[in-house]
Structure formats: structure tokens, C-alpha cells
C-alpha atoms as a PDB file:
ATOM      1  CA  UNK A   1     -54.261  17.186   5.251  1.00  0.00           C
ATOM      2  CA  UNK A   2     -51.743  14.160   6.422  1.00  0.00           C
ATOM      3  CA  UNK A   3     -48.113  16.002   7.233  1.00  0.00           C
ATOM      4  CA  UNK A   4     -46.051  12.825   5.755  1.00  0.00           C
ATOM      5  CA  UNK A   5     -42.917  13.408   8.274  1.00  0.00           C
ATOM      6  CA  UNK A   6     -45.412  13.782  10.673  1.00  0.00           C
ATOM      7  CA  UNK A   7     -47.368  10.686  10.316  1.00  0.00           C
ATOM      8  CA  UNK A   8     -43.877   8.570   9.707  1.00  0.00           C
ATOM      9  CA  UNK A   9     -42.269  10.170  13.218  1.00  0.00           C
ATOM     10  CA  UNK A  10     -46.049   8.699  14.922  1.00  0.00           C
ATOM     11  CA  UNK A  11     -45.582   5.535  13.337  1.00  0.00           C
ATOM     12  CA  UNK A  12     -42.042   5.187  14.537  1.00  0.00           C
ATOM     13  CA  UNK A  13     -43.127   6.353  17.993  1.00  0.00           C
ATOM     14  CA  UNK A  14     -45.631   3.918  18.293  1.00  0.00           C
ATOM     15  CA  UNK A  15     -43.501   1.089  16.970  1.00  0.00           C
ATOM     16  CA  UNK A  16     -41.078   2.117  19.327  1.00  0.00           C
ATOM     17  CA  UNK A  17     -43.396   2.486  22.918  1.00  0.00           C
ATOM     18  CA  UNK A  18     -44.599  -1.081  22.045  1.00  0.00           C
ATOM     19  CA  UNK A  19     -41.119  -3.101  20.796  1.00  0.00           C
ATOM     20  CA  UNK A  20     -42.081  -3.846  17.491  1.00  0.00           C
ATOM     21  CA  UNK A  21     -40.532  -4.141  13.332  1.00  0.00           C
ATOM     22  CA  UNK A  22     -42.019  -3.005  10.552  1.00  0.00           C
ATOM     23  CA  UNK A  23     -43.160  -6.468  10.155  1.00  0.00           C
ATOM     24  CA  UNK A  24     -44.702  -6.944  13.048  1.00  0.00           C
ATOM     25  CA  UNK A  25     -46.143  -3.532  13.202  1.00  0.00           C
ATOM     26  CA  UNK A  26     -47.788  -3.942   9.370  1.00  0.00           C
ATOM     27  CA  UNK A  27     -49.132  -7.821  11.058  1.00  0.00           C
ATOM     28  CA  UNK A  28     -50.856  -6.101  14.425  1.00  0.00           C
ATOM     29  CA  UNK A  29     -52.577  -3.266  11.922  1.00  0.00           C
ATOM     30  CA  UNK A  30     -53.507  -5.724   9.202  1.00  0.00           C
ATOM     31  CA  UNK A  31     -51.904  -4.227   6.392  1.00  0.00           C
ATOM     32  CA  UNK A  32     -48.805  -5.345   3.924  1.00  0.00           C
ATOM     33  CA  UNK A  33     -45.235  -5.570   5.301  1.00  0.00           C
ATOM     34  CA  UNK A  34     -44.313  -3.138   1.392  1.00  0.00           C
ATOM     35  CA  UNK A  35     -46.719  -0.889   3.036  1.00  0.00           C
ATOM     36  CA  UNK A  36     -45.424   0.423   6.002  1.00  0.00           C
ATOM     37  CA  UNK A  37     -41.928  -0.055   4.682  1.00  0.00           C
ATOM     38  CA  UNK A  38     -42.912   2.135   1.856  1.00  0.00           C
ATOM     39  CA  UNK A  39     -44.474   4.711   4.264  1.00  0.00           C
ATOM     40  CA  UNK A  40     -41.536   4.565   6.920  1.00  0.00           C
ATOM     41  CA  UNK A  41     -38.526   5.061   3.771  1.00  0.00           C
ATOM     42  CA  UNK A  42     -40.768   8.197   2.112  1.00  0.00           C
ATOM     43  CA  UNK A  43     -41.517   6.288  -0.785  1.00  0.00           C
ATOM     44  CA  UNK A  44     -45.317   6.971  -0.559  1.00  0.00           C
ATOM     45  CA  UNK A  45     -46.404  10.368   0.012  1.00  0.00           C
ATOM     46  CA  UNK A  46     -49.184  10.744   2.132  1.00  0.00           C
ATOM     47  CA  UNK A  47     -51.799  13.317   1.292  1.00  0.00           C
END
């Protein structure tokens, strides 16, 4: 099982180490901008 806080600190760790936005993150992984916004503020709960 996905620890949500977890998976949000990687995510802002990655986006971090390699200078990037959510925007530009969401573009370089090929999903929606809403998406990782969503995932970074808590609004989707990961499972």
C-alpha cells in the first residue's frame, strides 16, 4: 500500500533535485498539470 505523505514528500524531492514546477514536473511524466497539483495539495488520496 502507497503511504500518501510519503509518496507527496518523493514527489517534492524529486521536483526539487531536478529544478522543476508542478507544471513542468506533470509535462516530463506525461500526466495532467490537475494531477499532480491534486496529489501535491492532498486532495487525492493515494491507496
Amino acid at each position: 500500500m502507497v503511504n500518501s505523505a510519503d509518496f507527496t514528500k518523493r514527489i517534492h524531492k524529486i521536483m526539487e533535485k531536478n529544478d522543476l514546477n508542478a507544471s513542468s514536473f506533470a509535462e516530463a511524466i506525461h500526466v495532467g498539470r490537475s494531477s499532480i497539483s491534486h496529489i501535491l495539495s492532498g486532495r487525492n488520496n493515494l491507496v
